[in-house]
PDB file of N, CA and C in Angstrom:
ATOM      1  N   UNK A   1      -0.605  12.593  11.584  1.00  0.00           N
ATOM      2  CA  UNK A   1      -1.496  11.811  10.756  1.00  0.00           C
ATOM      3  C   UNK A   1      -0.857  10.470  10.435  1.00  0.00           C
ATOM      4  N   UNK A   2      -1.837   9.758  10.392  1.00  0.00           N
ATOM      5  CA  UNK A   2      -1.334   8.232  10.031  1.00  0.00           C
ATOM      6  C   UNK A   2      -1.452   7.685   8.217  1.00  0.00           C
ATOM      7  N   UNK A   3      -0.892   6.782   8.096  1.00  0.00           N
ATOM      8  CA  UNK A   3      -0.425   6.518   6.485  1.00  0.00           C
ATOM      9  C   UNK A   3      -1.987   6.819   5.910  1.00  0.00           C
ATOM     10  N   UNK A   4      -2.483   5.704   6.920  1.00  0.00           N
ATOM     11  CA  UNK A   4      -3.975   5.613   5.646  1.00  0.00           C
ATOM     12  C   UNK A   4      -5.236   6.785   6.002  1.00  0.00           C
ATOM     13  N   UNK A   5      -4.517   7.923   6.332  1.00  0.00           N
ATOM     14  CA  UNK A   5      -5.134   8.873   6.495  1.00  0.00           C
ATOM     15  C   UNK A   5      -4.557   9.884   5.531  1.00  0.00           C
ATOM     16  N   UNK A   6      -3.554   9.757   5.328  1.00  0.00           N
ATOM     17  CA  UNK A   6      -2.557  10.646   4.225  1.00  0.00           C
ATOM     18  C   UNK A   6      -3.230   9.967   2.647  1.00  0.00           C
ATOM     19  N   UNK A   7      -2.989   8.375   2.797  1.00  0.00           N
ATOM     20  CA  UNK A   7      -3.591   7.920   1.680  1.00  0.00           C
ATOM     21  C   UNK A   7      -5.284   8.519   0.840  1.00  0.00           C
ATOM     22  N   UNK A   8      -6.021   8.299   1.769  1.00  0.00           N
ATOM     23  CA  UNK A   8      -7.214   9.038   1.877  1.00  0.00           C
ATOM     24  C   UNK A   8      -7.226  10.197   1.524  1.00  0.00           C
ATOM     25  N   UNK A   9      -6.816  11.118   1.787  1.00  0.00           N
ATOM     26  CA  UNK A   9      -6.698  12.532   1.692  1.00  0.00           C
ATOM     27  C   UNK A   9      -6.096  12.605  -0.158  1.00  0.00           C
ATOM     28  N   UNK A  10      -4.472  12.426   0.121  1.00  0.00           N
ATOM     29  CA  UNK A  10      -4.716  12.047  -1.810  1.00  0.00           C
ATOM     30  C   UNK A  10      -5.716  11.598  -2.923  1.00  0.00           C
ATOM     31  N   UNK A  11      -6.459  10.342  -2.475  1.00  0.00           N
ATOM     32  CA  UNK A  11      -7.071   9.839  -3.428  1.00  0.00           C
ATOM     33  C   UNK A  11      -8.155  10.665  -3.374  1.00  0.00           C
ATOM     34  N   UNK A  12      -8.606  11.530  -2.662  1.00  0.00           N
ATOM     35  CA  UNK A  12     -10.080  12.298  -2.251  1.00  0.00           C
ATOM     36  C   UNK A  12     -10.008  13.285  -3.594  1.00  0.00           C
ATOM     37  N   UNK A  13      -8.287  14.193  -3.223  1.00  0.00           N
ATOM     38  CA  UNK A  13      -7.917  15.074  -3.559  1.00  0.00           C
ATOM     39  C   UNK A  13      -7.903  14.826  -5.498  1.00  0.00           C
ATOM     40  N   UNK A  14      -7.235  13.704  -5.651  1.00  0.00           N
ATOM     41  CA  UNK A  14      -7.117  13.188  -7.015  1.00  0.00           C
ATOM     42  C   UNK A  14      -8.245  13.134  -7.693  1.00  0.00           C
ATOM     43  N   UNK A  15      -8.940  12.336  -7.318  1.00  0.00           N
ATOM     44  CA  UNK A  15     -10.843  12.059  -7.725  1.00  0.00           C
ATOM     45  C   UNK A  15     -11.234  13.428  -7.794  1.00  0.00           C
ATOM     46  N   UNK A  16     -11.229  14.400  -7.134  1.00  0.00           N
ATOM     47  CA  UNK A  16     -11.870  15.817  -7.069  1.00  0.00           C
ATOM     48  C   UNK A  16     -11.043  16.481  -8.660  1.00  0.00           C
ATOM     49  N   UNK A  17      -9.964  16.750  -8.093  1.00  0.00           N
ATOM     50  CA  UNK A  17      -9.585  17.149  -9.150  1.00  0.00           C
ATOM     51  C   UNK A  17      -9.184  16.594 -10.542  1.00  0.00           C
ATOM     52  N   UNK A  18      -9.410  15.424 -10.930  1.00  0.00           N
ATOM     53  CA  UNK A  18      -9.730  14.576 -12.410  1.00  0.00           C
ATOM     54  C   UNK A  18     -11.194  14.776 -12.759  1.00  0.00           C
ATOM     55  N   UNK A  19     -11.996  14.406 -11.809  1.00  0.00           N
ATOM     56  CA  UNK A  19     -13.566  15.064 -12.302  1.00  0.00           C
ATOM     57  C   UNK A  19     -13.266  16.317 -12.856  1.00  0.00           C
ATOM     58  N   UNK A  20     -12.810  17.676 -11.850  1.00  0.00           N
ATOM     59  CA  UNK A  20     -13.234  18.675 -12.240  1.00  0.00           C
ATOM     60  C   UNK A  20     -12.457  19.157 -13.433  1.00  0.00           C
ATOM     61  N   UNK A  21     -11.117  18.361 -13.772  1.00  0.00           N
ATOM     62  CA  UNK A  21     -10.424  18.908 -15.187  1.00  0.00           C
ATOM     63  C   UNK A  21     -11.326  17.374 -16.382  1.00  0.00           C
ATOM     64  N   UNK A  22     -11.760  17.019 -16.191  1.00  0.00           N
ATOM     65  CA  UNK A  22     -12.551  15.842 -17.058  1.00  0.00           C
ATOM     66  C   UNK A  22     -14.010  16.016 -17.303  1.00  0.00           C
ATOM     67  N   UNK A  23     -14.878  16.788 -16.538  1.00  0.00           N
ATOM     68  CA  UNK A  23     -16.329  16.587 -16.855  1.00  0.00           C
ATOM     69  C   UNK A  23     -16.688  17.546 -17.698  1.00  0.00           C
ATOM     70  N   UNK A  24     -17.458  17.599 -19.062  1.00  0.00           N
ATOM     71  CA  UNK A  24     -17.527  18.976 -19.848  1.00  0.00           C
ATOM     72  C   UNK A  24     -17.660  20.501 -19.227  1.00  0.00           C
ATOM     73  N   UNK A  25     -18.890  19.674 -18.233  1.00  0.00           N
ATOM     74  CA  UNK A  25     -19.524  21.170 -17.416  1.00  0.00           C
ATOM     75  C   UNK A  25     -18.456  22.270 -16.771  1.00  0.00           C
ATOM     76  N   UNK A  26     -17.386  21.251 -16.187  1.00  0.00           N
ATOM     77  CA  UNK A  26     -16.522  22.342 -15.256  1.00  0.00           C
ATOM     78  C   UNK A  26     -16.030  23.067 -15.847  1.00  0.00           C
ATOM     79  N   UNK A  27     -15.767  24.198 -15.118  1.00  0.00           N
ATOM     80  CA  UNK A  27     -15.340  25.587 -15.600  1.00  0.00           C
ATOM     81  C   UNK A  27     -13.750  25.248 -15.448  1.00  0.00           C
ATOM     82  N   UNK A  28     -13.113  24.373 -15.128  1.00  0.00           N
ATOM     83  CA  UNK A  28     -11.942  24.074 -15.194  1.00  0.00           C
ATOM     84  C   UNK A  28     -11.355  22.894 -16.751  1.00  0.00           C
ATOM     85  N   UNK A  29     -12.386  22.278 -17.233  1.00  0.00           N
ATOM     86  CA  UNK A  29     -12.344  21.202 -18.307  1.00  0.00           C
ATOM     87  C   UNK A  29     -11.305  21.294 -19.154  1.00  0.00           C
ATOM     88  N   UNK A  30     -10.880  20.132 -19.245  1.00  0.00           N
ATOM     89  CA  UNK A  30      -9.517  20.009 -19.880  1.00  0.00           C
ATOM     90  C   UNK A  30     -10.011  18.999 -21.059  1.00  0.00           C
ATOM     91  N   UNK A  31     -10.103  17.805 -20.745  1.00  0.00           N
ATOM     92  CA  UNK A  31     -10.100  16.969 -21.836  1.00  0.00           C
ATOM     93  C   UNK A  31     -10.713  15.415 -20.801  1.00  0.00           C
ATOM     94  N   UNK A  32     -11.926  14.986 -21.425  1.00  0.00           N
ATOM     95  CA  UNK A  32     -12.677  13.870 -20.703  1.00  0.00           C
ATOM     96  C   UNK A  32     -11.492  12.615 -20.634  1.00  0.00           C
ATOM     97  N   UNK A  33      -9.895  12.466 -21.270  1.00  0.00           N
ATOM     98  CA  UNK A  33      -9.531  11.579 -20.669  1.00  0.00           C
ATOM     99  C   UNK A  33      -8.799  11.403 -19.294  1.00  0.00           C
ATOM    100  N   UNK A  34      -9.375  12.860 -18.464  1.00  0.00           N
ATOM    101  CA  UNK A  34      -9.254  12.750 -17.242  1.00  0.00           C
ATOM    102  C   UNK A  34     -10.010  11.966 -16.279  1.00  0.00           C
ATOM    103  N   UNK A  35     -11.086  11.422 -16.884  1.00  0.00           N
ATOM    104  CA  UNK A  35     -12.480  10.241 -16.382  1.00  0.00           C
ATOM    105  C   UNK A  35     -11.428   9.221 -16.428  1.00  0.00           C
ATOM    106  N   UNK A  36     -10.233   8.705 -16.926  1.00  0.00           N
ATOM    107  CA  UNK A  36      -9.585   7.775 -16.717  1.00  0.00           C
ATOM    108  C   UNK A  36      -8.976   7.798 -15.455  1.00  0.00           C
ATOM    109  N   UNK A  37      -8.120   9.012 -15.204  1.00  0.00           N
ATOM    110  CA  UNK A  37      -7.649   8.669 -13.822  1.00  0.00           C
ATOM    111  C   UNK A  37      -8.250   8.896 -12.664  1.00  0.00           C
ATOM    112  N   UNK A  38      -9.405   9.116 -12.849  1.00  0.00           N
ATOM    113  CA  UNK A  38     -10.373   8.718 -11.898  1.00  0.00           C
ATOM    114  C   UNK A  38     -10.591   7.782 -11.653  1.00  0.00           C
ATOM    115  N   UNK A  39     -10.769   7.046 -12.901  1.00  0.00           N
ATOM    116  CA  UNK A  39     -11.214   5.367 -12.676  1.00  0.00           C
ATOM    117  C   UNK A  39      -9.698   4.568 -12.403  1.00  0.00           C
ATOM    118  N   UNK A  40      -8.716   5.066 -12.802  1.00  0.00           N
ATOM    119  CA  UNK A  40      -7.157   4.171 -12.215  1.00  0.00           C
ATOM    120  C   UNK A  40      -7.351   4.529 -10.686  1.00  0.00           C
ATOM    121  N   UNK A  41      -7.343   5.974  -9.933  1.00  0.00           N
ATOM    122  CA  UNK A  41      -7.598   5.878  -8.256  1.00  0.00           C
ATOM    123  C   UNK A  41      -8.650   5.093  -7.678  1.00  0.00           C
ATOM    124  N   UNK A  42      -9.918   4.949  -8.189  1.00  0.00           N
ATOM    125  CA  UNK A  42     -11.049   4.263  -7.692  1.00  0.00           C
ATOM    126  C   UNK A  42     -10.847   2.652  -8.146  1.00  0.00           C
ATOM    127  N   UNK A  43      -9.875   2.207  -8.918  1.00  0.00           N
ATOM    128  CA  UNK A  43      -9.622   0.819  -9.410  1.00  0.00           C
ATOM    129  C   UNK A  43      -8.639   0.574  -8.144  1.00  0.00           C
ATOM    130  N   UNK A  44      -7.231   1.421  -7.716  1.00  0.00           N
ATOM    131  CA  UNK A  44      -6.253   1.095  -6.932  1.00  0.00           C
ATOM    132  C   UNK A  44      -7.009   1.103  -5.571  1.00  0.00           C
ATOM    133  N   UNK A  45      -8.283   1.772  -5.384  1.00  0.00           N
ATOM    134  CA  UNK A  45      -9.025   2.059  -4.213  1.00  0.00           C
ATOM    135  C   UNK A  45      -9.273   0.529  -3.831  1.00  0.00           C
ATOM    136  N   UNK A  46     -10.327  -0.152  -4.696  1.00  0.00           N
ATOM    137  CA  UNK A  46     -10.806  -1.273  -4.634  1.00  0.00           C
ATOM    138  C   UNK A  46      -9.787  -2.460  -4.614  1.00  0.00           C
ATOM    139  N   UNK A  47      -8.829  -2.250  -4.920  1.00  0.00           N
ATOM    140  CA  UNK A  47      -7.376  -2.906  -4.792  1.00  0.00           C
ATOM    141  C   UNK A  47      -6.903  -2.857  -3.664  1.00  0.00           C
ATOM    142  N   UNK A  48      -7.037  -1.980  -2.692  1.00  0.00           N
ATOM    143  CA  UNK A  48      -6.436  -2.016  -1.632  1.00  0.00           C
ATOM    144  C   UNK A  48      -7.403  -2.096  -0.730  1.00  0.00           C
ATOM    145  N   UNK A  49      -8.372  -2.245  -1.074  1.00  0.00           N
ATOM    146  CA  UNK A  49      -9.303  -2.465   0.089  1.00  0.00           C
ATOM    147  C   UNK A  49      -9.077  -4.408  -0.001  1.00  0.00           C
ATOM    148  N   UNK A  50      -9.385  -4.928  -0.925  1.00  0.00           N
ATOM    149  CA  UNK A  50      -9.394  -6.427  -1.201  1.00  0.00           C
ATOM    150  C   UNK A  50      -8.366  -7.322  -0.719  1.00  0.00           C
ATOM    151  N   UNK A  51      -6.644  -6.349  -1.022  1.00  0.00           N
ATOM    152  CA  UNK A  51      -5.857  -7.331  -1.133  1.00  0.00           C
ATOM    153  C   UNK A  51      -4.982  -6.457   0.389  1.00  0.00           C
ATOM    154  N   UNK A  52      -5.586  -5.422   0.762  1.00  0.00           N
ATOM    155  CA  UNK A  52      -5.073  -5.080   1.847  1.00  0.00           C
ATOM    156  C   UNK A  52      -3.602  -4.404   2.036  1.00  0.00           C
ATOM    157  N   UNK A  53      -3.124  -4.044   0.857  1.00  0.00           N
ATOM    158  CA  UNK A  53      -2.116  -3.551   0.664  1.00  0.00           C
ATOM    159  C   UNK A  53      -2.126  -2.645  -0.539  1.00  0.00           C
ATOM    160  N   UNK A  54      -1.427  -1.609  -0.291  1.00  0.00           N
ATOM    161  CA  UNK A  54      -1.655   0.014  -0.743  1.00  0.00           C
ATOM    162  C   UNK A  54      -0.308  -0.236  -1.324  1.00  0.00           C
ATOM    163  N   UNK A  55       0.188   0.869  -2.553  1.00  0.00           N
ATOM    164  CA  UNK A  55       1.716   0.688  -2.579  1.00  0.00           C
ATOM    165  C   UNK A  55       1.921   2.063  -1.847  1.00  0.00           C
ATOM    166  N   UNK A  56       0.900   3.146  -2.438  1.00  0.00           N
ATOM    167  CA  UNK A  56       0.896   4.967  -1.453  1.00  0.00           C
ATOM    168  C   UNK A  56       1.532   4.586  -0.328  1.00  0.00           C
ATOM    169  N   UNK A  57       0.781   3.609   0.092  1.00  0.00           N
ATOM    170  CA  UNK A  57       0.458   3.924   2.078  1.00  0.00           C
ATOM    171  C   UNK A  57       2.383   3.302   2.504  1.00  0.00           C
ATOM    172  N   UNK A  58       3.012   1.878   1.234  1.00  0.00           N
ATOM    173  CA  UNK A  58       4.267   1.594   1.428  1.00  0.00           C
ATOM    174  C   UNK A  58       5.133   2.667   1.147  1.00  0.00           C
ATOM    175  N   UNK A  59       5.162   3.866   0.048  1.00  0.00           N
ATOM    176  CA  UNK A  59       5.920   4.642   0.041  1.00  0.00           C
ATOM    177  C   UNK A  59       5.825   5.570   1.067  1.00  0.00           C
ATOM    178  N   UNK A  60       4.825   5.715   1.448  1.00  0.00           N
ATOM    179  CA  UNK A  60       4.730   7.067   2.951  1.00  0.00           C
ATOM    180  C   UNK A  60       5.822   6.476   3.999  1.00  0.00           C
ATOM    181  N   UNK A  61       5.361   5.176   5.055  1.00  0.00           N
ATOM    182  CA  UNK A  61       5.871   4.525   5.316  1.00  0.00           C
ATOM    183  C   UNK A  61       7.345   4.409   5.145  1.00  0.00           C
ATOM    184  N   UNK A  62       7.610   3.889   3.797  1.00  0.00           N
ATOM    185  CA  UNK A  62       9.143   4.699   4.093  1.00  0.00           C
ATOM    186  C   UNK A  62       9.826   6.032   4.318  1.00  0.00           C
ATOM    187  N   UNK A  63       9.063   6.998   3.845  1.00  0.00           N
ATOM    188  CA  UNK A  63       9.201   8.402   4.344  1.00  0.00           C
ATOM    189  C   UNK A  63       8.938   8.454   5.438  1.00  0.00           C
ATOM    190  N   UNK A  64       9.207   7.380   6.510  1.00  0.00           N
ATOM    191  CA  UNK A  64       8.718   8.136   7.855  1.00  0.00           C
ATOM    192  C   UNK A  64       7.355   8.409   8.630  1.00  0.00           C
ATOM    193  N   UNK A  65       6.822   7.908   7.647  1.00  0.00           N
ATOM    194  CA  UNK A  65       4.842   8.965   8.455  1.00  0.00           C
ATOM    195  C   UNK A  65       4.506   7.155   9.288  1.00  0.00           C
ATOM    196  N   UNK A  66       3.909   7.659  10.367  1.00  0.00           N
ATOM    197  CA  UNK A  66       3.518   6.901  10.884  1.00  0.00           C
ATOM    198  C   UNK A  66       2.724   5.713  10.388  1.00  0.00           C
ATOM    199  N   UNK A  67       2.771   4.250  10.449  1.00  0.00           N
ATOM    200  CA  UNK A  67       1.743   3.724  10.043  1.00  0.00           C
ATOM    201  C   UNK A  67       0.354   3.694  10.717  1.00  0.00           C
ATOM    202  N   UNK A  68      -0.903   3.391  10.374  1.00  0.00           N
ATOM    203  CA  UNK A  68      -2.065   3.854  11.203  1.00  0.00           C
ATOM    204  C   UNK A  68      -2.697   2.287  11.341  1.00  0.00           C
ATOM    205  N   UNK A  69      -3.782   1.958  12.406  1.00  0.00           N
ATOM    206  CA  UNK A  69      -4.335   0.792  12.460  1.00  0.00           C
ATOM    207  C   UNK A  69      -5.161   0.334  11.246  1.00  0.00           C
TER     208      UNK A  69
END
């Protein structure tokens, strides 16, 4: 797998699981200031789409994982 496929996969993973410990309904609910780090991944999302640089995708990268096109 390539960086910004690893990247992807985290932020999917993050968003899923901050909804489901943040929204009243879930049977998992913790406390709604998990709607925040939803909105910090979907803020860094739009951040790296704009300015084209991820810091995730720089730390993978140094671990070795391939970079992707």
């Amino acid at each position: 797998m390539n960086t910004w496929q690893i990247v992807r996969i985290i932020a999917g993973s993050f968003i899923l699981l901050s909804l489901a410990l943040g929204v009243p309904g879930s049977p998992v609910f913790h406390s709604s200031w998990w709607l925040a780090f939803t909105a910090f991944v979907g803020l860094n999302l739009l951040q790296s789409g704009l300015t084209r640089w991820c810091l995730m995708e720089s730390i993978l990268a140094k671990l070795g994982v391939r970079r992707g096109n």
